[in-house]
Protein backbone atom coordinates (compact mmCIF):
# COMPACT_ATOMS: atom_id res chain seq x y z
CA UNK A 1 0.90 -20.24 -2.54
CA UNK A 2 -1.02 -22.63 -0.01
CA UNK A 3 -0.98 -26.20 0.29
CA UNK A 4 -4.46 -25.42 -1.65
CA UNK A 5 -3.10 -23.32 -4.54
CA UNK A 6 -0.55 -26.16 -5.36
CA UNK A 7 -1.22 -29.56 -7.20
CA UNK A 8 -0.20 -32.78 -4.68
CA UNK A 9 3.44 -34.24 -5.08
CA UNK A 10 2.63 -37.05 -7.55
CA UNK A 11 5.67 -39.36 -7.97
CA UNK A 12 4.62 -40.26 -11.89
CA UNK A 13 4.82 -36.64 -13.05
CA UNK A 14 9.13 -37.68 -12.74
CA UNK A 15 9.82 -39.81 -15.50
CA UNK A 16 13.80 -39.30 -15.85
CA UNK A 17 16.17 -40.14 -13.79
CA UNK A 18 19.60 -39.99 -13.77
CA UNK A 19 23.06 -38.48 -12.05
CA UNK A 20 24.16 -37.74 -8.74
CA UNK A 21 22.24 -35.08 -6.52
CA UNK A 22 23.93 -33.31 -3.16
CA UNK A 23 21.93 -31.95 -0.51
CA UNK A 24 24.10 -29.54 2.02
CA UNK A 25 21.92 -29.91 5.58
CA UNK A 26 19.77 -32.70 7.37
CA UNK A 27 17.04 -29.97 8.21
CA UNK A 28 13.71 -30.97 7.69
CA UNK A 29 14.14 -29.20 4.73
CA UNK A 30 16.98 -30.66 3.45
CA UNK A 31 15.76 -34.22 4.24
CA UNK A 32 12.52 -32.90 2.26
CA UNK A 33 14.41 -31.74 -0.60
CA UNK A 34 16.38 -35.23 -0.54
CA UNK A 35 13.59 -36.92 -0.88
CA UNK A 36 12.14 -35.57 -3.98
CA UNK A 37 15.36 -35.25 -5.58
CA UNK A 38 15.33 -39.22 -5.32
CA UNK A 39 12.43 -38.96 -7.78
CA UNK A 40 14.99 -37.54 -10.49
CA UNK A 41 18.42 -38.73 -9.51
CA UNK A 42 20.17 -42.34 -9.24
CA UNK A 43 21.65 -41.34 -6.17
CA UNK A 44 21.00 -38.70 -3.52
CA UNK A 45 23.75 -37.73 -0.78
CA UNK A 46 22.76 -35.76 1.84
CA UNK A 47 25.44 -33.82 3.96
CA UNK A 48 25.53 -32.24 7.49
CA UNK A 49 28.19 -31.38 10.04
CA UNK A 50 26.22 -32.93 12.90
CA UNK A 51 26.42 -36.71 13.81
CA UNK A 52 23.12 -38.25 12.17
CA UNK A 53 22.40 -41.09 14.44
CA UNK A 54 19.48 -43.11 14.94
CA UNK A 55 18.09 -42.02 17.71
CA UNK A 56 16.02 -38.59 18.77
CA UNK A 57 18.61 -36.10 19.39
CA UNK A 58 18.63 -32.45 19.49
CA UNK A 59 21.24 -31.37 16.88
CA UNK A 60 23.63 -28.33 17.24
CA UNK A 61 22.84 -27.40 14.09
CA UNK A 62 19.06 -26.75 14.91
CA UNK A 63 19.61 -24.49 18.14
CA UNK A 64 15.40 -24.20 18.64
CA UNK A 65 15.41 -28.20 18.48
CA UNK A 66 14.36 -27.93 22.24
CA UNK A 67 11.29 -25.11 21.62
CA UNK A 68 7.98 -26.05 20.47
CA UNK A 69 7.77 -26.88 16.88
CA UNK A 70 4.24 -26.85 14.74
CA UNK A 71 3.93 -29.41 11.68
CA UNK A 72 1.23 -26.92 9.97
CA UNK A 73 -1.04 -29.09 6.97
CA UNK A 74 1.57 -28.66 4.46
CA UNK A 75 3.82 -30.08 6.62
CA UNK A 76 1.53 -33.01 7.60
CA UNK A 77 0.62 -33.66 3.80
CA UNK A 78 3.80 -33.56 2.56
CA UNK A 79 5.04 -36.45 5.33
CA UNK A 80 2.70 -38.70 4.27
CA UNK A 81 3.23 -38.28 0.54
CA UNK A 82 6.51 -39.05 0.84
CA UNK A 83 6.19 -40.78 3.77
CA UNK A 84 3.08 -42.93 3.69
CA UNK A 85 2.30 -43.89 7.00
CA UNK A 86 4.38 -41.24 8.78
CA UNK A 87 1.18 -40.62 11.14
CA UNK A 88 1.38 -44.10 12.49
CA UNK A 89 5.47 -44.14 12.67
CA UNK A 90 4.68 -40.78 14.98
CA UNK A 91 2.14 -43.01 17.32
CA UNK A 92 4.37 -46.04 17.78
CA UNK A 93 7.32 -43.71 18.96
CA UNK A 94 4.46 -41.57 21.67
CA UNK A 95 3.70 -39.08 19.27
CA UNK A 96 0.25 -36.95 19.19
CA UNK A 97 -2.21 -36.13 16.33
CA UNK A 98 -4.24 -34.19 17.89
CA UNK A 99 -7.73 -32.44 16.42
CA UNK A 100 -6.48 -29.05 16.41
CA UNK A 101 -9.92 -27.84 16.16
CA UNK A 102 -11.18 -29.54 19.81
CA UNK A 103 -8.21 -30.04 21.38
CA UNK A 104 -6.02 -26.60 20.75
CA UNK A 105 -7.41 -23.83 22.92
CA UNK A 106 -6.38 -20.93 21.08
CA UNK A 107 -6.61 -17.35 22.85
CA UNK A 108 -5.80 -14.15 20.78
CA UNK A 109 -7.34 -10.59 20.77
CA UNK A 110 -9.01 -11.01 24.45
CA UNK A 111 -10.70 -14.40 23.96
CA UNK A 112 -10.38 -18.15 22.44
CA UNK A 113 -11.20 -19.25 19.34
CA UNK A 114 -14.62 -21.20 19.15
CA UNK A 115 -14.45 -24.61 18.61
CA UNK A 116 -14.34 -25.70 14.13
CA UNK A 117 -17.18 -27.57 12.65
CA UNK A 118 -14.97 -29.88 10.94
CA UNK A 119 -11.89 -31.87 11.84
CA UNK A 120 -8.19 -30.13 12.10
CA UNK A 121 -5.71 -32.94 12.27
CA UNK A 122 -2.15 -31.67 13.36
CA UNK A 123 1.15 -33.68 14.35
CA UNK A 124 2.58 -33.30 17.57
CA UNK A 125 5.92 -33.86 18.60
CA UNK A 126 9.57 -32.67 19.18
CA UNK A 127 11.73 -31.25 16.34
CA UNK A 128 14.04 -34.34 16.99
CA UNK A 129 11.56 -36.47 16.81
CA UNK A 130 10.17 -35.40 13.53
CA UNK A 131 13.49 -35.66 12.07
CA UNK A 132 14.45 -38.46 13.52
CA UNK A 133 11.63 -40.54 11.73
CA UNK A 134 12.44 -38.47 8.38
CA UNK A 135 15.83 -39.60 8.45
CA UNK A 136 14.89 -43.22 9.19
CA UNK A 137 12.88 -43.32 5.98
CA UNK A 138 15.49 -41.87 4.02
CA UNK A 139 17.88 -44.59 5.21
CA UNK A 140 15.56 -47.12 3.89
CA UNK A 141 15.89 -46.10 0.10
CA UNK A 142 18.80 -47.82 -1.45
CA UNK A 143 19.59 -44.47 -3.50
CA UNK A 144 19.92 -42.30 -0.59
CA UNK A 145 22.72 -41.77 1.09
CA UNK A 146 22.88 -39.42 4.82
CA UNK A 147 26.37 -38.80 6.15
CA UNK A 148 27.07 -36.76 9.12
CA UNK A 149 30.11 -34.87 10.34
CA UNK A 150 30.74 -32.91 7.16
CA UNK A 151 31.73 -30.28 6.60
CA UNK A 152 30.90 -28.64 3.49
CA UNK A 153 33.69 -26.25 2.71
CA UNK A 154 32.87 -24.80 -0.53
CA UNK A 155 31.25 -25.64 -4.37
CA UNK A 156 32.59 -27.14 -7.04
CA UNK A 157 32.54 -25.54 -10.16
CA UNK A 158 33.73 -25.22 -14.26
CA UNK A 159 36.35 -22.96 -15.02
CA UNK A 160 33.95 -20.37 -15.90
CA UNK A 161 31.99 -21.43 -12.32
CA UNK A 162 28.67 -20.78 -14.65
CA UNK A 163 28.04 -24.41 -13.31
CA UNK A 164 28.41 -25.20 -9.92
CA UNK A 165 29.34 -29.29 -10.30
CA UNK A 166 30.09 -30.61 -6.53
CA UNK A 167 30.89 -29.21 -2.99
CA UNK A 168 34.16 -29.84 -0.91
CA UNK A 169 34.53 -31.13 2.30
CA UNK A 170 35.91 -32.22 5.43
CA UNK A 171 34.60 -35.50 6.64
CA UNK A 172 34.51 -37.34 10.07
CA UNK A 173 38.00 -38.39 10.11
CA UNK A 174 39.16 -34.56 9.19
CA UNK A 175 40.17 -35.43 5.68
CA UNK A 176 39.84 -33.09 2.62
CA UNK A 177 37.02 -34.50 0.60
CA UNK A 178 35.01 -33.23 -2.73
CA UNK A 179 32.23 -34.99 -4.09
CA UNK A 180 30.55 -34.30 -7.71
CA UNK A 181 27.36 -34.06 -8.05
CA UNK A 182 24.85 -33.02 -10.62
CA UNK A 183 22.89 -30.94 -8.54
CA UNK A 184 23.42 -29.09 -5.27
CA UNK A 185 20.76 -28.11 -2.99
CA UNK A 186 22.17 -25.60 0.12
CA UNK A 187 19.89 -26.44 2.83
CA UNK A 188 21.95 -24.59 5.48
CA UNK A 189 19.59 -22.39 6.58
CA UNK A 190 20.21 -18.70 7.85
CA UNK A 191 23.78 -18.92 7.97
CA UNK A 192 23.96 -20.18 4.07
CA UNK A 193 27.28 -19.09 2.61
CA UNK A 194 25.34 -19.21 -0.88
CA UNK A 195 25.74 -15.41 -1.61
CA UNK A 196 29.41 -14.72 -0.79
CA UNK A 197 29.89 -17.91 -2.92
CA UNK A 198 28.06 -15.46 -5.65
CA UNK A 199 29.70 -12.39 -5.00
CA UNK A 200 33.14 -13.89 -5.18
CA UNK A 201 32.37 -15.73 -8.43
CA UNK A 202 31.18 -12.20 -10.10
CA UNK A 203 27.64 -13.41 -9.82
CA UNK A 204 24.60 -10.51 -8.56
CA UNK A 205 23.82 -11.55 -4.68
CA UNK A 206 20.06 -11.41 -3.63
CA UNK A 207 18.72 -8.60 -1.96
CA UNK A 208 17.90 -9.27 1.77
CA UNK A 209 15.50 -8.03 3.29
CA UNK A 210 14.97 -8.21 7.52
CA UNK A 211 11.88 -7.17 9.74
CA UNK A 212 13.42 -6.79 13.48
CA UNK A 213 11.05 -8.37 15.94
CA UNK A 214 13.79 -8.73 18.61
CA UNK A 215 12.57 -12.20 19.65
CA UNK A 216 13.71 -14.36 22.41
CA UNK A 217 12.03 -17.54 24.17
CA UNK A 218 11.98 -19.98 27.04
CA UNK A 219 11.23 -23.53 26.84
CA UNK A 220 10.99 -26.41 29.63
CA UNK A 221 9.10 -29.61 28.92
CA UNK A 222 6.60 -31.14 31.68
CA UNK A 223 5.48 -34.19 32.52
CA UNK A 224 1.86 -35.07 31.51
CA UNK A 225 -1.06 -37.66 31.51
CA UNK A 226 -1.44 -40.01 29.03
CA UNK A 227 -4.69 -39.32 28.48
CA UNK A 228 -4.03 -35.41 28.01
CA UNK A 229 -3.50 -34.48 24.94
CA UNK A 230 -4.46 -30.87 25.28
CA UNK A 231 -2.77 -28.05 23.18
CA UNK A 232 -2.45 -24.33 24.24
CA UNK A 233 -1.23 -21.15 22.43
CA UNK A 234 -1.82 -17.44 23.27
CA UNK A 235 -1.01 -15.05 20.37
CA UNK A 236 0.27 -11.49 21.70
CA UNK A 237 -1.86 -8.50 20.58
CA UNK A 238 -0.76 -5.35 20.72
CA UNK A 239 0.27 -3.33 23.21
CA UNK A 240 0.80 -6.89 24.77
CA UNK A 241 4.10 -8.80 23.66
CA UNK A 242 4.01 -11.33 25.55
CA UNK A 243 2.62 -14.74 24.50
CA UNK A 244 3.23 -18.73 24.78
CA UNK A 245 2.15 -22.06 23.96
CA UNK A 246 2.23 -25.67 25.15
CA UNK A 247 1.97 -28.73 22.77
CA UNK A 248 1.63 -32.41 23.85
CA UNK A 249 4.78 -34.70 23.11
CA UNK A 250 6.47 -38.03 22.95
CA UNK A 251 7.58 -39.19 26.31
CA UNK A 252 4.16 -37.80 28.02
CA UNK A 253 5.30 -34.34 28.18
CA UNK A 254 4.40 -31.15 27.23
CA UNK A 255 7.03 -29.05 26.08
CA UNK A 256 5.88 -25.06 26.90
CA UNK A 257 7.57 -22.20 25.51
CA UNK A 258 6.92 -18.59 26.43
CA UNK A 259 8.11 -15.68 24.20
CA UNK A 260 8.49 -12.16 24.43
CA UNK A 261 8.74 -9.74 21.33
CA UNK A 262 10.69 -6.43 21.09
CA UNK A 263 12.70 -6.82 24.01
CA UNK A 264 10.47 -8.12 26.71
CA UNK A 265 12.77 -11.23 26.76
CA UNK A 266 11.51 -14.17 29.20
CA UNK A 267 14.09 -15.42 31.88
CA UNK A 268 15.66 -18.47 32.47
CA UNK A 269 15.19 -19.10 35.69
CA UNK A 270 12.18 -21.56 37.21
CA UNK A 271 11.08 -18.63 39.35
CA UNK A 272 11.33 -15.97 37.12
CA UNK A 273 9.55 -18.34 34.23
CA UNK A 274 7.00 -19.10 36.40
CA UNK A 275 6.45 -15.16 37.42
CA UNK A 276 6.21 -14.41 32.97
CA UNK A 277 3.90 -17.14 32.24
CA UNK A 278 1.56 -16.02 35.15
CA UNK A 279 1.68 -12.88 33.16
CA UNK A 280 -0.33 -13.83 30.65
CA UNK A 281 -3.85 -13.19 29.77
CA UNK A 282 -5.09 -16.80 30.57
CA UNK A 283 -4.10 -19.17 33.02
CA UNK A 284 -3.32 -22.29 31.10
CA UNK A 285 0.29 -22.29 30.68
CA UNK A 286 0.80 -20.97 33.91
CA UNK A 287 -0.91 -24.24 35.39
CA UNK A 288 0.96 -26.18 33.38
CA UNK A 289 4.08 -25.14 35.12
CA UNK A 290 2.50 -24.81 38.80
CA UNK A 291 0.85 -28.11 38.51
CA UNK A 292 3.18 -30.96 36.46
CA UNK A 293 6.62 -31.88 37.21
CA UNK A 294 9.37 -30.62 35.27
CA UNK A 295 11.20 -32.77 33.01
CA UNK A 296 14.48 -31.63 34.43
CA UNK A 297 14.98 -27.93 35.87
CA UNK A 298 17.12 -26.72 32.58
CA UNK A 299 15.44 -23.86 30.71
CA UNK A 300 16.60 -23.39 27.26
CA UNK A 301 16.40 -19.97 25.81
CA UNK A 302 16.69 -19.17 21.69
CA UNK A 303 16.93 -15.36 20.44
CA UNK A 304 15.47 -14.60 17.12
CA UNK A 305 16.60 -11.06 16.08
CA UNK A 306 14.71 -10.61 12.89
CA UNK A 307 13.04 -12.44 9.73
CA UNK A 308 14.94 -12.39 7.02
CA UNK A 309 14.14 -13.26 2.88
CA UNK A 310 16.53 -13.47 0.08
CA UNK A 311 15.32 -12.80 -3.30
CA UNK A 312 16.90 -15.16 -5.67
CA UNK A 313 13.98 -15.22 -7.59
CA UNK A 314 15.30 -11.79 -8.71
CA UNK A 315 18.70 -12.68 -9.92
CA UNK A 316 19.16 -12.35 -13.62
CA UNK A 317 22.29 -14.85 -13.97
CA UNK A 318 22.30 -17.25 -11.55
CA UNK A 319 24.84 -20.83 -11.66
CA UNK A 320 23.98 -24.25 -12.98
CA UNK A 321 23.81 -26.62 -10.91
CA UNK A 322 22.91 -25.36 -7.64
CA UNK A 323 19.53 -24.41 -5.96
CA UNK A 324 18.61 -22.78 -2.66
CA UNK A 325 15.90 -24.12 0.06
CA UNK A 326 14.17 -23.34 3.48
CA UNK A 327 15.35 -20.97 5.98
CA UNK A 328 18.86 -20.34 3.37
CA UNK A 329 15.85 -18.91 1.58
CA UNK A 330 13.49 -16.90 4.00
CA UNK A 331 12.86 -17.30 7.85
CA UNK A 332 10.42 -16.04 9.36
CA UNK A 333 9.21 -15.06 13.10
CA UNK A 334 9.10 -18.39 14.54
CA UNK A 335 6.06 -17.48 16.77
CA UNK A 336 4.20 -18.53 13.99
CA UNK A 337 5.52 -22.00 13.90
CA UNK A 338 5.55 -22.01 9.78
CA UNK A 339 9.31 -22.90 8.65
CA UNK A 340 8.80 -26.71 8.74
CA UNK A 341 5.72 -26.60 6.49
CA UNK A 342 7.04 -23.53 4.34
CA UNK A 343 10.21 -26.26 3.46
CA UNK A 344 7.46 -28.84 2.79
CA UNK A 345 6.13 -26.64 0.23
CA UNK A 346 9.33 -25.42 -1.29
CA UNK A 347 10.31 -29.71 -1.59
CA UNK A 348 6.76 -29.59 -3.31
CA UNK A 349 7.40 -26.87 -5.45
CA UNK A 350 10.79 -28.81 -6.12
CA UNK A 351 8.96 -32.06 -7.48
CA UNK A 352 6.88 -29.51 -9.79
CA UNK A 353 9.95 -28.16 -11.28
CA UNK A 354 11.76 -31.47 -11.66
CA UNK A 355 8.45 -32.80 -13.34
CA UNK A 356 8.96 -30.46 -16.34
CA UNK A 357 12.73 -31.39 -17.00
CA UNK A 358 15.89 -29.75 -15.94
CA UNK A 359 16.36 -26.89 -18.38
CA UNK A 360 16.48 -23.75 -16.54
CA UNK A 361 15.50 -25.45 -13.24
CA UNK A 362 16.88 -23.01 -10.86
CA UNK A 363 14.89 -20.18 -12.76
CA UNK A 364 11.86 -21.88 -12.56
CA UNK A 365 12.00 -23.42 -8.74
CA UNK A 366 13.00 -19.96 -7.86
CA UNK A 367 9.63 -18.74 -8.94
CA UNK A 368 7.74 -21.52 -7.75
CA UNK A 369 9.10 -20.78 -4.09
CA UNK A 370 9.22 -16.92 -4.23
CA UNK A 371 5.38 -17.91 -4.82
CA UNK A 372 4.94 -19.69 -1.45
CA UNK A 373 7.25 -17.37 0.66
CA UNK A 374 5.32 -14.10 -0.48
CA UNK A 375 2.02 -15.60 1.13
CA UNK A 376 3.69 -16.88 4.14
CA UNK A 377 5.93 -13.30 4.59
CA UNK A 378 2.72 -10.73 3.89
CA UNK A 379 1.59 -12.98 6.32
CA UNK A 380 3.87 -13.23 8.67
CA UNK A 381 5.36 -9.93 8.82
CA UNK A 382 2.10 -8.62 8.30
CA UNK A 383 1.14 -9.56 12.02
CA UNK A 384 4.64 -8.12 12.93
CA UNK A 385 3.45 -4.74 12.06
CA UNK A 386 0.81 -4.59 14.26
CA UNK A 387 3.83 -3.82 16.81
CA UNK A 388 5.30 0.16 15.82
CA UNK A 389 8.43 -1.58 17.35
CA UNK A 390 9.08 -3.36 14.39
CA UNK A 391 11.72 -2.66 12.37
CA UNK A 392 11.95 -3.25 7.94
CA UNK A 393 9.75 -2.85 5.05
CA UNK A 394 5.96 -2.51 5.97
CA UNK A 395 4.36 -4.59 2.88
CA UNK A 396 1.38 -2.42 1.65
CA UNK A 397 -1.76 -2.84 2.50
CA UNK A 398 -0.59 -4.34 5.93
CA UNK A 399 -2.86 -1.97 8.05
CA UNK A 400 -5.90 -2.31 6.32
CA UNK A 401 -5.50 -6.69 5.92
CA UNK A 402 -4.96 -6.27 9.70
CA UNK A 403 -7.97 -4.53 10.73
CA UNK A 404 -10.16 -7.06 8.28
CA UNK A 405 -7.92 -10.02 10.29
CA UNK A 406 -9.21 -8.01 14.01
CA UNK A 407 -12.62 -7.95 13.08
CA UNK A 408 -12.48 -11.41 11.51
CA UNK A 409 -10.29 -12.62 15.07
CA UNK A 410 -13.51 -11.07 16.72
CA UNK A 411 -15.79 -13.14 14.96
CA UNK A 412 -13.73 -16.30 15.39
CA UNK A 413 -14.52 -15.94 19.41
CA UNK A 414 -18.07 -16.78 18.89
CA UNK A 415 -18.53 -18.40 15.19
CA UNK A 416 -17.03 -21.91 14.24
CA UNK A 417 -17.15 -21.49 10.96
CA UNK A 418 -14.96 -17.97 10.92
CA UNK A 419 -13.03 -19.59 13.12
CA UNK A 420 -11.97 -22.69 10.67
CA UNK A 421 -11.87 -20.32 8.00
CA UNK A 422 -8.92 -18.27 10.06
CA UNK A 423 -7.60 -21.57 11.49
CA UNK A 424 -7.37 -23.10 8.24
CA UNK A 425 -5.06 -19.64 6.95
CA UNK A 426 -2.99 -19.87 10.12
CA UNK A 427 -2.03 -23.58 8.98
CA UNK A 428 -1.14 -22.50 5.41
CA UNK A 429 -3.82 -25.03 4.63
CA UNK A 430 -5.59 -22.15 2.15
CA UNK A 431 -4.61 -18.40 1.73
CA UNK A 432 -5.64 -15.13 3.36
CA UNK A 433 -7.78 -14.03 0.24
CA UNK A 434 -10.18 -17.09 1.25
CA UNK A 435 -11.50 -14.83 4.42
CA UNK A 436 -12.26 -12.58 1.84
CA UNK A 437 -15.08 -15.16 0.57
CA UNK A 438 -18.89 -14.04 0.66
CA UNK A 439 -19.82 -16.56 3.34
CA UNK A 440 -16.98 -15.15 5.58
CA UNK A 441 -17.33 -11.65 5.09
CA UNK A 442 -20.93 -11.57 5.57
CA UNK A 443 -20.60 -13.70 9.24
CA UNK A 444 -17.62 -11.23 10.13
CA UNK A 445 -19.63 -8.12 9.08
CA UNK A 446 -22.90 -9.66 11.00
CA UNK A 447 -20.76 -9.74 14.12
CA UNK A 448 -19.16 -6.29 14.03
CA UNK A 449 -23.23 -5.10 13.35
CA UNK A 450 -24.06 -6.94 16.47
CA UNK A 451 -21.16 -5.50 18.49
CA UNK A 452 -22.92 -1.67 18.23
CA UNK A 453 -26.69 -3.28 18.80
């Protein structure tokens, strides 16, 4: 599912609410998943071992906090339904909403895409940033509650542990700690400890599955002038694996990452960061770094070995009590800059579930999200396989959708319209099948005619 296959969040659709809920992780999508669970519960806690202050910090818990992040539409939707006025919290603290479709100069497959008929709103800012403001809300609600330095050290459970009924902990002050909850929500992201919970409570673990794309980039931020607001991304087509992007910040910066796939691993060195950005097919980035101070000479780096999915959607027994969100879910390549807006669907898909009652909730949110993540991971991974580096599971069909997606990329260089059709899939805003529609097949077929006139 896309934000377009999916109703809005709708706060009447909750009409009971009652208990305790626990959220382990202050991630965007554990504050997301907070949030709605306020809808249903008296009282929400959210739980993370990293101080929670308020002020824009990047947390050790989010190691890419420094890299370019991308609020897709999801994303952006989501904010402001929970969040109305989010938008205008992100201008007063320097923030960016850009029109993606002016403003974004987006090069893939040899050229950029032409310019969308219609208006493509996107946030820009840091990851910190964009939680910080989250966060902020959620301290304004009475029934939530954040607390930082915890750490979660297991679940509570019955006898039977067929209902998992609070998590343990270690708080600030290094003190044992346990609190019960009705509901638990792991938010922890890759390194969830959800399955060997499972496995050493006689439970089935998901199967996992991993596509190696042996990731690694390089991020500085730059200074920039207030009346820039420019965004830049080049996407990597094969046999090239290098790519990058620059998005305008808080603070008048742009903060430029460069990636390499499959081993071709940027440095992190000024010289050597300077030498791999002029090394791509347009000059952009490049210029960014040759021409704008740096916002301090450190160069953070961030490996990303492979995308991985968990199918709990497949379990057949499964505890009370306890769901599973965001990356603890699936992560995926983070080129794509989709893991903020795939955990604003999955808090969506949440306030769906919780809307029809609690019976057999993790069965049915389970579904609901292995609904989202299969769009977002044909997608995804799909693009991965372009590369015969790649290692995992090719999804089938992944050859022949990529060859449509070339010849519709080809289009996009010259036709606005294919162009916010593609755009619009890229931002999870509608799904793939909508390039198959009449009006964009026949454009993309018309230009692949004109190519051998």
């Amino acid at each position: 599912m896309t934000l377009d296959d999916v109703a809005r969040y709708d706060a009447d659709r909750v009409t009971e609410r009652d208990g305790h809920a626990v959220v382990v992780g202050a991630s965007m999508a554990g504050l997301l998943a907070g949030r709605v669970l306020a809808d249903a519960f008296e009282s929400v806690t959210v739980l993370d071992r990293d101080p929670l202050p308020d002020e824009r910090v990047a947390r050790r818990g989010v190691p890419q906090a420094n890299h370019v992040h991308a609020l897709l539409e999801p994303g952006r939707v989501m904010l402001e339904d929970l969040f109305p006025g989010y938008g205008d919290d992100l201008l007063a603290e320097g923030g960016v909403i850009m029109d993606a479709s002016k403003k974004l100069d987006l090069y893939q497959q040899g050229d950029f895409l032409a310019e969308s008929p219609h208006e493509l709103p996107f946030y820009c800012a840091s990851r910190p940033l964009f939680e910080l403001l989250v966060r902020r809300r959620m301290r304004e609600r009475d029934d939530v509650t954040l607390r930082g330095e915890c750490h979660v050290t297991g679940y509570r459970s019955d006898d039977e542990a067929s209902t998992v009924t609070g998590v343990t902990l270690v708080d600030a002050a290094d003190e044992k700690d346990s609190l019960a909850a009705d509901l638990v929500v792991d938010a922890t992201g890759r390194t969830s400890r959800t399955p060997t919970w499972l496995e050493r409570n006689g439970y089935p673990t998901p199967e996992t599955e991993d596509v190696g794309v042996d990731l690694a980039y390089s991020t500085v931020a730059v200074e920039r002038p207030a009346d820039d607001d420019r965004g830049y991304l080049v996407v990597p087509s094969p046999p090239t694996t290098r790519g990058g992007t620059a998005v305008p910040v808080e603070d008048e910066r742009w903060i430029v990452t460069v990636f390499g796939r499959h081993g071709d691993h940027p440095p992190t060195d000024p010289a050597g960061l300077r030498e791999f950005a002029a090394s791509l097919p347009t000059a952009e980035i490049r210029e960014l770094l040759d021409e704008h101070e740096w916002d301090g000479e450190e160069i953070h780096q961030y490996p990303f070995p492979a995308s991985k999915r968990r199918y709990y959607e497949d379990l057949d027994r499964f505890p009370d009590g306890l769901l599973v969100t965001g990356d603890a879910v699936a992560s995926f390549n983070p080129i794509y800059g989709q893991g903020m807006s795939v955990a604003a669907l999955d808090a969506l898909q949440l306030h769906h579930a919780l809307a029809n009652g609690r019976s057999d909730l993790q069965s049915r949110f389970f579904d609901r999200v292995a609904d989202t993540v299969d769009v977002v991971w044909r997608m995804t991974v799909g693009a991965d396989f372009e590369y015969a580096e790649t290692e995992g599971e090719k999804p089938p069909g992944t050859d022949l959708l990529n060859r449509y997606l070339s010849w519709v990329v080809d289009a996009a260089h010259t036709d606005g319209h294919v162009s916010e059709a593609f755009t619009r899939v890229l931002r999870l805003e509608t799904a793939p099948t909508s390039l198959m529609r009449p009006s964009v097949v026949g454009r993309v077929a018309g230009a692949k005619v004109r190519e051998y006139v």
